[in-house]
Protein backbone atom coordinates (compact mmCIF):
# COMPACT_ATOMS: atom_id res chain seq x y z
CA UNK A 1 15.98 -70.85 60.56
CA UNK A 2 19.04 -73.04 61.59
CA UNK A 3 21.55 -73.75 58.80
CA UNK A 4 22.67 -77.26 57.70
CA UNK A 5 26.01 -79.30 59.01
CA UNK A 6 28.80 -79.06 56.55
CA UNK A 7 31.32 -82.28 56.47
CA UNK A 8 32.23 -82.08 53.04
CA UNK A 9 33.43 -79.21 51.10
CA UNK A 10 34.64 -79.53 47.24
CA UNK A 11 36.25 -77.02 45.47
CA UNK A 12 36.08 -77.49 41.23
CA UNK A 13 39.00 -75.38 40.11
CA UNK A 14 42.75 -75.49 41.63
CA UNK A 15 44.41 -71.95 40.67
CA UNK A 16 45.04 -68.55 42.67
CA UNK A 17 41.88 -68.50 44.32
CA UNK A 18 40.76 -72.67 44.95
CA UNK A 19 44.00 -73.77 46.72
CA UNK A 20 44.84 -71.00 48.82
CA UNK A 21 41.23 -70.63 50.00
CA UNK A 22 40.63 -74.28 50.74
CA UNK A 23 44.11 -74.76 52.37
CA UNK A 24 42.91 -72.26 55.11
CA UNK A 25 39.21 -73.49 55.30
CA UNK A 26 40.98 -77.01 55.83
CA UNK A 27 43.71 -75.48 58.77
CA UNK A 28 40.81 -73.90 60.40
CA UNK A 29 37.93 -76.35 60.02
CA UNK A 30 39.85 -79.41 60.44
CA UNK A 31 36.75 -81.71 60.75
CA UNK A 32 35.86 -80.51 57.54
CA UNK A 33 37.21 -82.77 54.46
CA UNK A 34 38.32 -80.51 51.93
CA UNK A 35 38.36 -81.79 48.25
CA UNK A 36 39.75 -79.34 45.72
CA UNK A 37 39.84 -80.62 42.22
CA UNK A 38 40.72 -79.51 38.55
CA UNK A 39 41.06 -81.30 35.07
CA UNK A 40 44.64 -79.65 34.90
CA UNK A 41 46.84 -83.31 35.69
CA UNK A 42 49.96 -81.32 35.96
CA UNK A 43 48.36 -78.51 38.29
CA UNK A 44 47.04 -81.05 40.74
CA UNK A 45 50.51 -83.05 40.86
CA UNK A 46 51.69 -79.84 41.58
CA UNK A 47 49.75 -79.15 44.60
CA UNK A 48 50.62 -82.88 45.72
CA UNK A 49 54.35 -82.02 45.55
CA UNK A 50 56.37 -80.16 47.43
CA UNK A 51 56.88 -77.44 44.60
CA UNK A 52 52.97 -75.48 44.90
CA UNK A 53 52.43 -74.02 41.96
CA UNK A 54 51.27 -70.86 43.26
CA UNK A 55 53.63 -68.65 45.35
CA UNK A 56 52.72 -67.13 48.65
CA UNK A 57 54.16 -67.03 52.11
CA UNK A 58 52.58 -68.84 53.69
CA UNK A 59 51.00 -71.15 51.71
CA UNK A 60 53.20 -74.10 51.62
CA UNK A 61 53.36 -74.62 56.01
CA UNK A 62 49.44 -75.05 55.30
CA UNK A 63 49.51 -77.06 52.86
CA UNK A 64 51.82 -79.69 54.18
CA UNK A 65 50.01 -79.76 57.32
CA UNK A 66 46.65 -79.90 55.91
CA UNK A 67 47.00 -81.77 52.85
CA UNK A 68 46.31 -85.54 53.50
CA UNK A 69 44.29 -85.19 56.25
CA UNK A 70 41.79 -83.37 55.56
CA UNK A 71 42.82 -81.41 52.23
CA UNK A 72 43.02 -83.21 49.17
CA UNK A 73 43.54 -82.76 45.49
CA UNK A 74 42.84 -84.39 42.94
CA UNK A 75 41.20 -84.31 38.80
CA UNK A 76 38.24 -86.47 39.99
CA UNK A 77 35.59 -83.53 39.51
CA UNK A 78 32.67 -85.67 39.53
CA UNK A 79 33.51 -87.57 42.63
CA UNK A 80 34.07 -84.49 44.26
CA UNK A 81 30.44 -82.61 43.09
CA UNK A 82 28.98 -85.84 44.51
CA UNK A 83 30.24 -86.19 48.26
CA UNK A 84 30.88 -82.45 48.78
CA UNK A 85 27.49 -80.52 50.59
CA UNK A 86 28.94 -77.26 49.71
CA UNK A 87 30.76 -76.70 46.27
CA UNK A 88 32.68 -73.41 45.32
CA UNK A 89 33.14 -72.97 41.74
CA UNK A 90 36.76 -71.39 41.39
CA UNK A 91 37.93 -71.44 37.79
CA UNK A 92 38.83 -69.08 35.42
CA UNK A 93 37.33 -65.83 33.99
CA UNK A 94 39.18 -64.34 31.82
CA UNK A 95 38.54 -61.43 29.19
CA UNK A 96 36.76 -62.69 26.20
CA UNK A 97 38.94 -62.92 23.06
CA UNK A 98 35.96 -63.48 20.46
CA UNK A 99 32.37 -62.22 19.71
CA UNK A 100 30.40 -60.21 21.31
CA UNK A 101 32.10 -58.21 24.38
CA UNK A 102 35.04 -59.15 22.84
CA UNK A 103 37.99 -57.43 24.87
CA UNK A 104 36.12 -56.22 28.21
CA UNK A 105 33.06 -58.60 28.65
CA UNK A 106 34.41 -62.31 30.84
CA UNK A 107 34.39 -64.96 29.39
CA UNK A 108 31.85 -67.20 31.58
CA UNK A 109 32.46 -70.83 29.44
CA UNK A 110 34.09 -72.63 31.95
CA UNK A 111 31.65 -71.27 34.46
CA UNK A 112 28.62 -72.66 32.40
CA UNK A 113 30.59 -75.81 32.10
CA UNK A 114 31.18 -76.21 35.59
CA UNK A 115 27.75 -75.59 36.43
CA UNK A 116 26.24 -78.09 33.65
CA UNK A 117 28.63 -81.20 34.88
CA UNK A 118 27.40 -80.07 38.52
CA UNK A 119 23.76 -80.62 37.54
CA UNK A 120 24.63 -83.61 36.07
CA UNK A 121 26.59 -85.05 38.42
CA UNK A 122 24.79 -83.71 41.63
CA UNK A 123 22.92 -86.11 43.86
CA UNK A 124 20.90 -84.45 47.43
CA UNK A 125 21.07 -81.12 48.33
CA UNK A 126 23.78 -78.55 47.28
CA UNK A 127 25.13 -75.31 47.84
CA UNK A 128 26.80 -74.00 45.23
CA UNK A 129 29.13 -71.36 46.11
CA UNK A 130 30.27 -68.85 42.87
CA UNK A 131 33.80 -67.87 43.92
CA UNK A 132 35.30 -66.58 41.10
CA UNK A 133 35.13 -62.98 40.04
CA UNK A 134 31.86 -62.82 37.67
CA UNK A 135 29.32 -60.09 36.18
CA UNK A 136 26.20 -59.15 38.06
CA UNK A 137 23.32 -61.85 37.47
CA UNK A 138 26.16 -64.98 36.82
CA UNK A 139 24.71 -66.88 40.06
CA UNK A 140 21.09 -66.14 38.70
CA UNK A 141 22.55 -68.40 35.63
CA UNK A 142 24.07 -70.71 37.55
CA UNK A 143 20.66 -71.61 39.51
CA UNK A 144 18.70 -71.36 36.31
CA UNK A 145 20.92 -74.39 34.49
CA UNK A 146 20.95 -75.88 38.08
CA UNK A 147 16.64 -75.35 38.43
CA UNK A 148 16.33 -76.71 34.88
CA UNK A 149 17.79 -79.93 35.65
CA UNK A 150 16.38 -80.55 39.55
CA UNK A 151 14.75 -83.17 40.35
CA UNK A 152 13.20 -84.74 43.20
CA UNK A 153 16.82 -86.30 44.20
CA UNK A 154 18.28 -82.73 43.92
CA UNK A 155 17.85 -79.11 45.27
CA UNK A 156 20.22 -77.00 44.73
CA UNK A 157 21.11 -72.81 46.43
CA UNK A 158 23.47 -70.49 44.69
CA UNK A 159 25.93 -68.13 46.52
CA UNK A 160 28.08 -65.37 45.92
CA UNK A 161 31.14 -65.56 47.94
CA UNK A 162 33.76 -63.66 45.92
CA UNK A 163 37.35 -63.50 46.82
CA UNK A 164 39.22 -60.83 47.52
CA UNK A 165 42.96 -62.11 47.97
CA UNK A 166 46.14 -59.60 47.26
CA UNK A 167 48.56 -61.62 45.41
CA UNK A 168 51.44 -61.69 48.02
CA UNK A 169 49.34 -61.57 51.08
CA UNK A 170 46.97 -64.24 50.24
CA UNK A 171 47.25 -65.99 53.15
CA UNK A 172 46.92 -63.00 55.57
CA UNK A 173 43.95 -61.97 53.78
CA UNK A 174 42.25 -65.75 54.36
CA UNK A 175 43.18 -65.93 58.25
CA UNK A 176 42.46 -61.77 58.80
CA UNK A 177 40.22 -60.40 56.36
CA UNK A 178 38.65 -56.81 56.06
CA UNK A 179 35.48 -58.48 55.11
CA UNK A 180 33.91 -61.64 53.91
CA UNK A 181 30.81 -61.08 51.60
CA UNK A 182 28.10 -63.88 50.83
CA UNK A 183 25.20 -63.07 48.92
CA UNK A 184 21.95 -65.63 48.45
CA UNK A 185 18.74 -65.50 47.38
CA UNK A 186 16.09 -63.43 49.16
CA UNK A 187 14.28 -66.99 50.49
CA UNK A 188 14.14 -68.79 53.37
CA UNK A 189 16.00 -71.74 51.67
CA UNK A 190 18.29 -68.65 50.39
CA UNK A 191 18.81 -67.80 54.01
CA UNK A 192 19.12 -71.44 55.70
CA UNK A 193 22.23 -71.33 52.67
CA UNK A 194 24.17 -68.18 53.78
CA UNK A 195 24.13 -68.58 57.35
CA UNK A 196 25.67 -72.36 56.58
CA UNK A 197 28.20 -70.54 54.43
CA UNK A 198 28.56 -68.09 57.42
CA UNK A 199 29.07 -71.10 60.16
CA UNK A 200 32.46 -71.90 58.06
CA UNK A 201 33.63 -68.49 58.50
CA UNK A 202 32.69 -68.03 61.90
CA UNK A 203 34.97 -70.93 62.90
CA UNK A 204 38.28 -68.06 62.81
CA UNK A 205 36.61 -64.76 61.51
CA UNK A 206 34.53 -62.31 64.20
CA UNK A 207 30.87 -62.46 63.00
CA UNK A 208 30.95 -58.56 62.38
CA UNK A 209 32.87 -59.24 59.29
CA UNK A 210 30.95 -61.29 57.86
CA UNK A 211 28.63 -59.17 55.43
CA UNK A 212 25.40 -60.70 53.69
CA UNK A 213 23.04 -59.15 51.39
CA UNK A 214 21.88 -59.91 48.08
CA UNK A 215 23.59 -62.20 45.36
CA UNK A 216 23.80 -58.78 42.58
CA UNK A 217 25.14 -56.28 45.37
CA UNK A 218 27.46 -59.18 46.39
CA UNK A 219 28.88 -59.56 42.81
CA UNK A 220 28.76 -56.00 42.02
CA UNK A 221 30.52 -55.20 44.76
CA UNK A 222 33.75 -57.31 43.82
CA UNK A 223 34.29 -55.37 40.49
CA UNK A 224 33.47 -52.07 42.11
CA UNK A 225 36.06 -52.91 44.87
CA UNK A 226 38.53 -53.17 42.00
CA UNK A 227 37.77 -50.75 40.39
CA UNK A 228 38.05 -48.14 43.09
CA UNK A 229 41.74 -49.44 43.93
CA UNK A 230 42.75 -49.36 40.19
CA UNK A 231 41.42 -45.65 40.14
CA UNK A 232 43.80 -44.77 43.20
CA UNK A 233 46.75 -45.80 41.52
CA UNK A 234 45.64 -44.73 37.69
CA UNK A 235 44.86 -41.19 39.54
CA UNK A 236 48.46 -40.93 41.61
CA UNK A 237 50.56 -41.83 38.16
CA UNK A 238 48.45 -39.27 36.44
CA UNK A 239 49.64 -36.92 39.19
CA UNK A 240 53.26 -38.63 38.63
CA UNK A 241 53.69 -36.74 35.25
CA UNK A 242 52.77 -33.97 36.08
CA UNK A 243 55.54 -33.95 38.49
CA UNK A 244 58.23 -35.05 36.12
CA UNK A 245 57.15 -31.71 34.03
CA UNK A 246 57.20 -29.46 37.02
CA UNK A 247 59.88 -30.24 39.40
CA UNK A 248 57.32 -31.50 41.91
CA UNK A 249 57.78 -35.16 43.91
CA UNK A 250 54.58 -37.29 43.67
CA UNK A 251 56.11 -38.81 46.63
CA UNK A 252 55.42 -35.68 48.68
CA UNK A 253 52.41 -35.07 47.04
CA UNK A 254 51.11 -38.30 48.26
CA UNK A 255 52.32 -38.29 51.53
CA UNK A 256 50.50 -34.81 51.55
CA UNK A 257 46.97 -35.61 50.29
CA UNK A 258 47.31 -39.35 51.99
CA UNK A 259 47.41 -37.28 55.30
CA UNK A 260 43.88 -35.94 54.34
CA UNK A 261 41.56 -38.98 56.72
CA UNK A 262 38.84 -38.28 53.67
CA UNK A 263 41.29 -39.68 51.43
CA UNK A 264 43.76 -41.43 53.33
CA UNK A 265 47.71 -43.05 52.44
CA UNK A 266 46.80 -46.42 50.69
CA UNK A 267 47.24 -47.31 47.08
CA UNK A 268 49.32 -43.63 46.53
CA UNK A 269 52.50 -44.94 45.86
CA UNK A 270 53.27 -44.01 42.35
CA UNK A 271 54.89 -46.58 39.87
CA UNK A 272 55.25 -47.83 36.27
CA UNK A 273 51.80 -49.20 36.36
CA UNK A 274 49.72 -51.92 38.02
CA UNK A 275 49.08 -55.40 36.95
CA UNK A 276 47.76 -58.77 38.02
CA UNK A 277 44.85 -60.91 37.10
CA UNK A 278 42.02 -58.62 38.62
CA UNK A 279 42.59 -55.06 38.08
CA UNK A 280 41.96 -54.79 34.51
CA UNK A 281 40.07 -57.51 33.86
CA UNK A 282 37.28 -56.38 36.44
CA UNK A 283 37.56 -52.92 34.96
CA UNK A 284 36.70 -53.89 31.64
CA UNK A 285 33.98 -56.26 32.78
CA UNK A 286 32.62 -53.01 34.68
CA UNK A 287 32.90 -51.26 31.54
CA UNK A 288 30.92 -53.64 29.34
CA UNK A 289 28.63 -53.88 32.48
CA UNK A 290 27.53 -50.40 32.28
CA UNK A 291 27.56 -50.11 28.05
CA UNK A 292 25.51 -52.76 28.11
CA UNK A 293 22.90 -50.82 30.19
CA UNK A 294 23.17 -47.73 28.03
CA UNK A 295 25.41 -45.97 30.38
CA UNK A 296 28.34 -44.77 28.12
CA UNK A 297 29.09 -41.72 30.00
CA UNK A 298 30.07 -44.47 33.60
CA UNK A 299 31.58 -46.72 30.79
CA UNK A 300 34.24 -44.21 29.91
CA UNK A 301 35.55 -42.87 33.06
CA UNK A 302 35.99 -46.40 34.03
CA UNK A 303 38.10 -46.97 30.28
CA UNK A 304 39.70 -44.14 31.04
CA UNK A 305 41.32 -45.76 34.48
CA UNK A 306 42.97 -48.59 32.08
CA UNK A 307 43.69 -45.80 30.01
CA UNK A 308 45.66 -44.04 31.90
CA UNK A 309 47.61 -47.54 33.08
CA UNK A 310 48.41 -48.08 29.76
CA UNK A 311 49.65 -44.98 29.13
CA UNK A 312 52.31 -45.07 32.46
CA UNK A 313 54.08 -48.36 30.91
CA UNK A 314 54.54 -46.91 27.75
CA UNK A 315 55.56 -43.15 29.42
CA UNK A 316 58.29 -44.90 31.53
CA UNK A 317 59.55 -47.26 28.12
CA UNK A 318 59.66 -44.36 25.93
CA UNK A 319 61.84 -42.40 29.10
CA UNK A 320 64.30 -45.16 29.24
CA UNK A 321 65.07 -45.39 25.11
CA UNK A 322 64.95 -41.10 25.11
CA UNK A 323 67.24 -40.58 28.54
CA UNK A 324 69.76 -43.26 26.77
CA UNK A 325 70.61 -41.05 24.00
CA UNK A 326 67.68 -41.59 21.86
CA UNK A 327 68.22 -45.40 21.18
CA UNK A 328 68.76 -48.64 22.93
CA UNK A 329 69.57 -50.97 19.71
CA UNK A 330 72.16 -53.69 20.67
CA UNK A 331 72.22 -52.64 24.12
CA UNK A 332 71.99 -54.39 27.32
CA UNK A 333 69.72 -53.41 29.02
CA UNK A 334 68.85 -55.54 32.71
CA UNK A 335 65.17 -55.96 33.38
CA UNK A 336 64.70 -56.35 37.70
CA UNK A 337 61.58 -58.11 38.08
CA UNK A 338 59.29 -60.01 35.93
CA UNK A 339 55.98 -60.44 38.43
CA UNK A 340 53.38 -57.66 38.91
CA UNK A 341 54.23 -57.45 42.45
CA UNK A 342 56.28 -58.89 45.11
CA UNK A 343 56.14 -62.07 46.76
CA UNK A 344 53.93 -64.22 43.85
CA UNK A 345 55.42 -65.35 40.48
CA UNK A 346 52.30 -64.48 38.87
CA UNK A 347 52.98 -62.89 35.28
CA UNK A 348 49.44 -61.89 34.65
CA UNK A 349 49.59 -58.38 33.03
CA UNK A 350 52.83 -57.48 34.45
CA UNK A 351 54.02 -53.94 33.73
CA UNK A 352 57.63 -55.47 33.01
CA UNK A 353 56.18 -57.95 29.95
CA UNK A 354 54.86 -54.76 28.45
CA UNK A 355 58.22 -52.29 29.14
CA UNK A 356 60.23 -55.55 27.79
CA UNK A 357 57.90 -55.55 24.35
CA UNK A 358 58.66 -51.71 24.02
CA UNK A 359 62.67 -52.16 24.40
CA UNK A 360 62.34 -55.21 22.14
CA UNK A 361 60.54 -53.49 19.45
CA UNK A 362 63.69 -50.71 19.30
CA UNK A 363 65.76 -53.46 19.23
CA UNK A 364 67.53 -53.38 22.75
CA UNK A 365 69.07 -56.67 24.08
CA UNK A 366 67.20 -57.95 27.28
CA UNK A 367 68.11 -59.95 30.37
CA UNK A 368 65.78 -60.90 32.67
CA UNK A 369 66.24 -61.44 35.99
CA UNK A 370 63.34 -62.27 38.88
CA UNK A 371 63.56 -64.26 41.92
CA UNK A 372 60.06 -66.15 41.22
CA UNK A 373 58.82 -66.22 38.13
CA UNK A 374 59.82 -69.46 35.94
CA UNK A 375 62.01 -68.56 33.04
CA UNK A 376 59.76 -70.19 30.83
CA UNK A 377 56.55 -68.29 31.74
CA UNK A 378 59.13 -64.91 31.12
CA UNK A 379 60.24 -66.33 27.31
CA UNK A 380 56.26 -67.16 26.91
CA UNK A 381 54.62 -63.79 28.16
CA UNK A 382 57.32 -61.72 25.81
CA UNK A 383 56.32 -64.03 23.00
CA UNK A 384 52.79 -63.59 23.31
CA UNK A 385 52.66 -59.92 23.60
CA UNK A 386 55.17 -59.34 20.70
CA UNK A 387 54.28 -61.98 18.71
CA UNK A 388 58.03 -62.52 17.76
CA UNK A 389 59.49 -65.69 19.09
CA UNK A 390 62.42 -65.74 16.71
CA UNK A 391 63.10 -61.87 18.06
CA UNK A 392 62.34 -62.75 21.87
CA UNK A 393 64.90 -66.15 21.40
CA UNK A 394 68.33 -63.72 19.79
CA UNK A 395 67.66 -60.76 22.14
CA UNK A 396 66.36 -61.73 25.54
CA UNK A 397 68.35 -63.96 28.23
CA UNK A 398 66.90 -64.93 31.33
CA UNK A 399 69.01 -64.85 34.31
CA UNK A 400 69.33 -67.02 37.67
CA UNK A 401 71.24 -64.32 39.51
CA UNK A 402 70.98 -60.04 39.37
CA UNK A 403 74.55 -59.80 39.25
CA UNK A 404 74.71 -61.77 36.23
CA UNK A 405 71.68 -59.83 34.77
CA UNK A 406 73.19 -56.49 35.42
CA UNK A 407 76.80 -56.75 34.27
CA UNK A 408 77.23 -55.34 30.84
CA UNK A 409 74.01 -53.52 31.01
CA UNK A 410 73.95 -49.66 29.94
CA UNK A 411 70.47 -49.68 32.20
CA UNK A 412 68.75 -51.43 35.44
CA UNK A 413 65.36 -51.47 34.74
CA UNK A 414 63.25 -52.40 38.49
CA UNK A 415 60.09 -53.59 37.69
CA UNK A 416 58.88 -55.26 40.51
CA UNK A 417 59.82 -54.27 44.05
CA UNK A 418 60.85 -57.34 45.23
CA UNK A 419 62.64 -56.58 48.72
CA UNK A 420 66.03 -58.46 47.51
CA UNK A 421 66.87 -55.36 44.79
CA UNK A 422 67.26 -52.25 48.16
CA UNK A 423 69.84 -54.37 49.12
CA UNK A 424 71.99 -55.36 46.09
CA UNK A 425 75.32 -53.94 45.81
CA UNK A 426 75.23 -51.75 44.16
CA UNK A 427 79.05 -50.92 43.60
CA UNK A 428 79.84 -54.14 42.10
CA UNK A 429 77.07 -53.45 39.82
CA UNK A 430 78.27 -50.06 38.50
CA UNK A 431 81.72 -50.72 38.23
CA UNK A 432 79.72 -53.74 35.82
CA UNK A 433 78.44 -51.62 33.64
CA UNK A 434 79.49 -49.26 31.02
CA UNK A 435 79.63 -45.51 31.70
CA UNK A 436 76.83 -43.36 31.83
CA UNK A 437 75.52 -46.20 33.99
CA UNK A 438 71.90 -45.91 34.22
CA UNK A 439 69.08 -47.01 37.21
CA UNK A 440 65.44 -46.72 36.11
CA UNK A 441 63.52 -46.96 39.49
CA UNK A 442 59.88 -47.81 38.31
CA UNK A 443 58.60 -48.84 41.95
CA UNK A 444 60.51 -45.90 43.67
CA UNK A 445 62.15 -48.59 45.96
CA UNK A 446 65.78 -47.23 46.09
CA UNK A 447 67.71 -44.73 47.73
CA UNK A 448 68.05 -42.78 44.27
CA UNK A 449 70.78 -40.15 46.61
CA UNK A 450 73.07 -43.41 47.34
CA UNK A 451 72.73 -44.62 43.93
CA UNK A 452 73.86 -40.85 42.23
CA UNK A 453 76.88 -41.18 44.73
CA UNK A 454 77.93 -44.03 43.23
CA UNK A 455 78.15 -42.40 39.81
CA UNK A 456 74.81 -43.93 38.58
CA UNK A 457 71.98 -41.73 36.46
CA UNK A 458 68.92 -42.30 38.00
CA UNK A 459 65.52 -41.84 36.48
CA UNK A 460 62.45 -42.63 38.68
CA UNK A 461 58.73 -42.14 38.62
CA UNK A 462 57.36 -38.72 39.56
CA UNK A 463 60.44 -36.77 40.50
CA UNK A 464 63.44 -35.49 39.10
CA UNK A 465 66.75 -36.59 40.60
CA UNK A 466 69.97 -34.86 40.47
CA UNK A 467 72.37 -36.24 37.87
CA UNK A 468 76.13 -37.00 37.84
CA UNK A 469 76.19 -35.24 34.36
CA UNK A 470 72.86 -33.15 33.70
CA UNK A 471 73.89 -32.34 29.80
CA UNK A 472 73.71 -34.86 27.36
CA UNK A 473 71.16 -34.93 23.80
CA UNK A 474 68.31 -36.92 25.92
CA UNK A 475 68.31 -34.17 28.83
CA UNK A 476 65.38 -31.75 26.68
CA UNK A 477 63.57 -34.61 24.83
CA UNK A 478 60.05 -34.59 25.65
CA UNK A 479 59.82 -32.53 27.66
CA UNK A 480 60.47 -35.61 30.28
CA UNK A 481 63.61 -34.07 32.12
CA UNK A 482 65.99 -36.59 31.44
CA UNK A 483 69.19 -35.18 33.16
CA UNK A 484 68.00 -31.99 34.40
CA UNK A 485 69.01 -31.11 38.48
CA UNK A 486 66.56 -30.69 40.95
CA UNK A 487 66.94 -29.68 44.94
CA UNK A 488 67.93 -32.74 47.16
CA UNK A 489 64.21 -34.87 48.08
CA UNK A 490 63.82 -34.97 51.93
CA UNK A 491 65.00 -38.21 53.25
CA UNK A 492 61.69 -38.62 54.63
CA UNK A 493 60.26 -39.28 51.57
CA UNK A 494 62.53 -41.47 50.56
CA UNK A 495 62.24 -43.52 54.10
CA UNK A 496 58.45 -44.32 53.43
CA UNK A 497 59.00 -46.16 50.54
């Protein structure tokens, strides 16, 4: 069964997963017009501009090469659904916030939606492509709405194609990817669809990468794939506090176990917690999933991952207000790092928003300082999650420079391990900041030996670190080990993160 000729692609939704992906189908298919479109004005004028308004390296060499000749974007949705022959649907899922499944279940409206205007809209033959991250059986609802409105004029195959970009390495992961999945209905139409899907690929990804099966497995195995990382790093900051209570370094203890080829080094490195627009948010889906099918006992380990995440931001906040005597009201206290991760200025469920909320609520003074992230989004995340704009607008200040963030400051805070903070000088920050001068590694970038040279007290995720002074009030509060020695960490462990 030979697939069809693709010449058109369109793309309805413009965000972290539409523009990156159709930037690189457009660099590597360039007979291919690529249409990518979204009822966001401001996003699309964006992506026109030289100012993207998603961050990854990359991105923007594509996008200025492509874009104009055979990438374009645009809000015109319905001229878009009309020339494309293949259509990915890449907009939003987030966590509902109402009703039933309230919490974990996604929110699928502006999936419906899209599919509805589609039907409408939709002249010929189609195949629809669901990119975003759904529940098991969304395509089967997308080709039911689609079936319901056929007509002779129209025939219509749904995919599952779903994405699975690291913020930060998006681009790496388009041109190089571990895998590409595509699942389509068990039919020789179905077939004639995934193998045209699977033609695109081909053009700059080897064939044995390219995985089809069914649509359920395919969208099953997105969630599960998420889920499984999540657990890795909900499991290793688990084993992080355990450490902090005995004397142990989760550092060693993951370079141990990651030595174990069952098991193997990625997604060990211990830190304040893990973020991002996925990771949760396909976690909780997973956990509605399986209540939902009267599986409560597969619900809760998979609650308990979150749990556990949850439980590391508020562990490390509560170890930065006990290790600074107790309280941090009216002081200055420097917050490194506003993203989830390095390289993208994506906010979504950052660790820092909710270590910020926790020093806000004991009243501590906050500036911000992160190399990406807009200060706007920072002012609106820390009013959202504290719901006090009036306390966000007298205590926090956003800075455009760490040095600026960090002098007065009783406490660094790193949050996100952006490359830039291993090689601050730190010096000219201490001799910034009043005495006991506090650094409150929670991505275990730094050289925490260096850093105790200098004179600083240095608290850090899964290990104790020798102090300048080892006896002050916060040193035997919680049992946490604020202040007390431990035996110099091998520089090895230190040198693989």
């Amino acid at each position: 069964m030979s697939e069809s000729t693709v010449t058109t692609i369109g793309c309805i939704g413009a965000g972290y997963v539409g523009g990156p992906t159709c930037a690189v189908i457009a660099l590597k298919c360039p007979d291919i017009r690529v249409h990518v479109v979204d009822m966001n004005a401001a996003r699309v004028a964006q992506w026109n501009s030289d100012k993207l308004p998603v961050f990854e390296p990359g991105l923007d060499d594509i996008v200025k090469e492509c874009r104009g000749r055979n990438l374009f974007f645009s809000t015109d949705v319905d001229a878009a659904i009309e020339e494309a022959d293949l259509l990915f649907i890449s907009v939003n899922t987030p966590t509902k916030t109402y009703g039933h499944g309230k919490g974990r279940a996604a929110d699928l409206k502006y999936v419906e939606s899209v599919a509805r205007n589609i039907a409408k809209v939709a002249r010929g033959n189609k195949i629809v492509v669901e990119k975003s991250t759904v529940p098991v059986k969304s395509a089967q609802s997308i080709a039911d709405i689609l079936k319901a409105n056929r007509t002779s004029q129209n025939k219509f195959q749904v995919l599952s194609n779903p994405e699975f970009l690291a913020e930060g390495t998006a681009v790496r992961d388009l041109l190089c990817p571990d895998r590409i999945l595509i699942g389509g209905e068990d039919s020789a139409d179905g077939w004639r669809a995934i193998q045209t899907l699977c033609s695109i690929y081909r053009r700059w990804i080897p064939a044995e990468r390219i995985i089809t099966m069914n649509t359920w497995s395919s969208e099953l195995s997105k969630l599960v794939a998420n889920a499984f990382l999540a657990q890795r790093i909900s499991a290793i900051n688990a084993v992080s506090a355990v450490c902090e209570a005995t004397g142990a370094d989760v550092s060693e203890v993951a370079r141990a176990v990651g030595q174990d080829g069952r098991i193997g080094p990625h997604f060990l490195q211990a830190s304040v917690g893990f973020g991002g627009s996925c990771f949760q948010k396909d976690i909780l889906n997973l956990v509605y999933i399986c209540e939902s099918l009267n599986l409560p006992e597969v619900a809760e380990f998979w609650l308990n991952v979150v749990s556990i995440n949850d439980y590391q931001k508020q562990r490390f906040a509560k170890r930065i207000v006990n290790c600074l005597f107790n309280t941090v009201a009216g002081k200055r206290i420097a917050i490194l790092g506003f993203a989830f991760k390095k390289n993208t200025g994506d906010t979504r469920e950052s660790a820092a928003i909710y270590v910020s909320a926790h020093l806000l609520e004991e009243g501590a003074r906050l500036t911000v300082y992160d190399p990406k992230v807009d200060p706007d989004q920072v002012i609106r995340d820390l009013r959202h999650v504290t719901g006090q704009p009036e306390a966000v607008r007298d205590q926090v200040e956003v800075c455009a420079d760490p040095y600026e963030a960090a002098r007065g400051a009783h406490a660094l805070v790193i949050c996100t391990e952006w490359d830039v903070f291993q090689t601050l000088d730190y010096r000219r920050i201490f001799a910034a900041m009043p005495k006991p001068a506090y650094v409150f590694d929670g991505r275990k970038i730094l050289n925490h030996d260096e850093l105790t040279k200098i004179g600083f007290e240095v608290e850090t995720i899964g290990k104790r670190v020798r102090h300048v002074s080892s006896s002050h009030p916060a040193a035997i509060t919680n049992g946490i080990g604020c202040g007390e020695p431990e035996p110099e960490a091998a520089a090895a462990a230190e040198a693989d993160h």
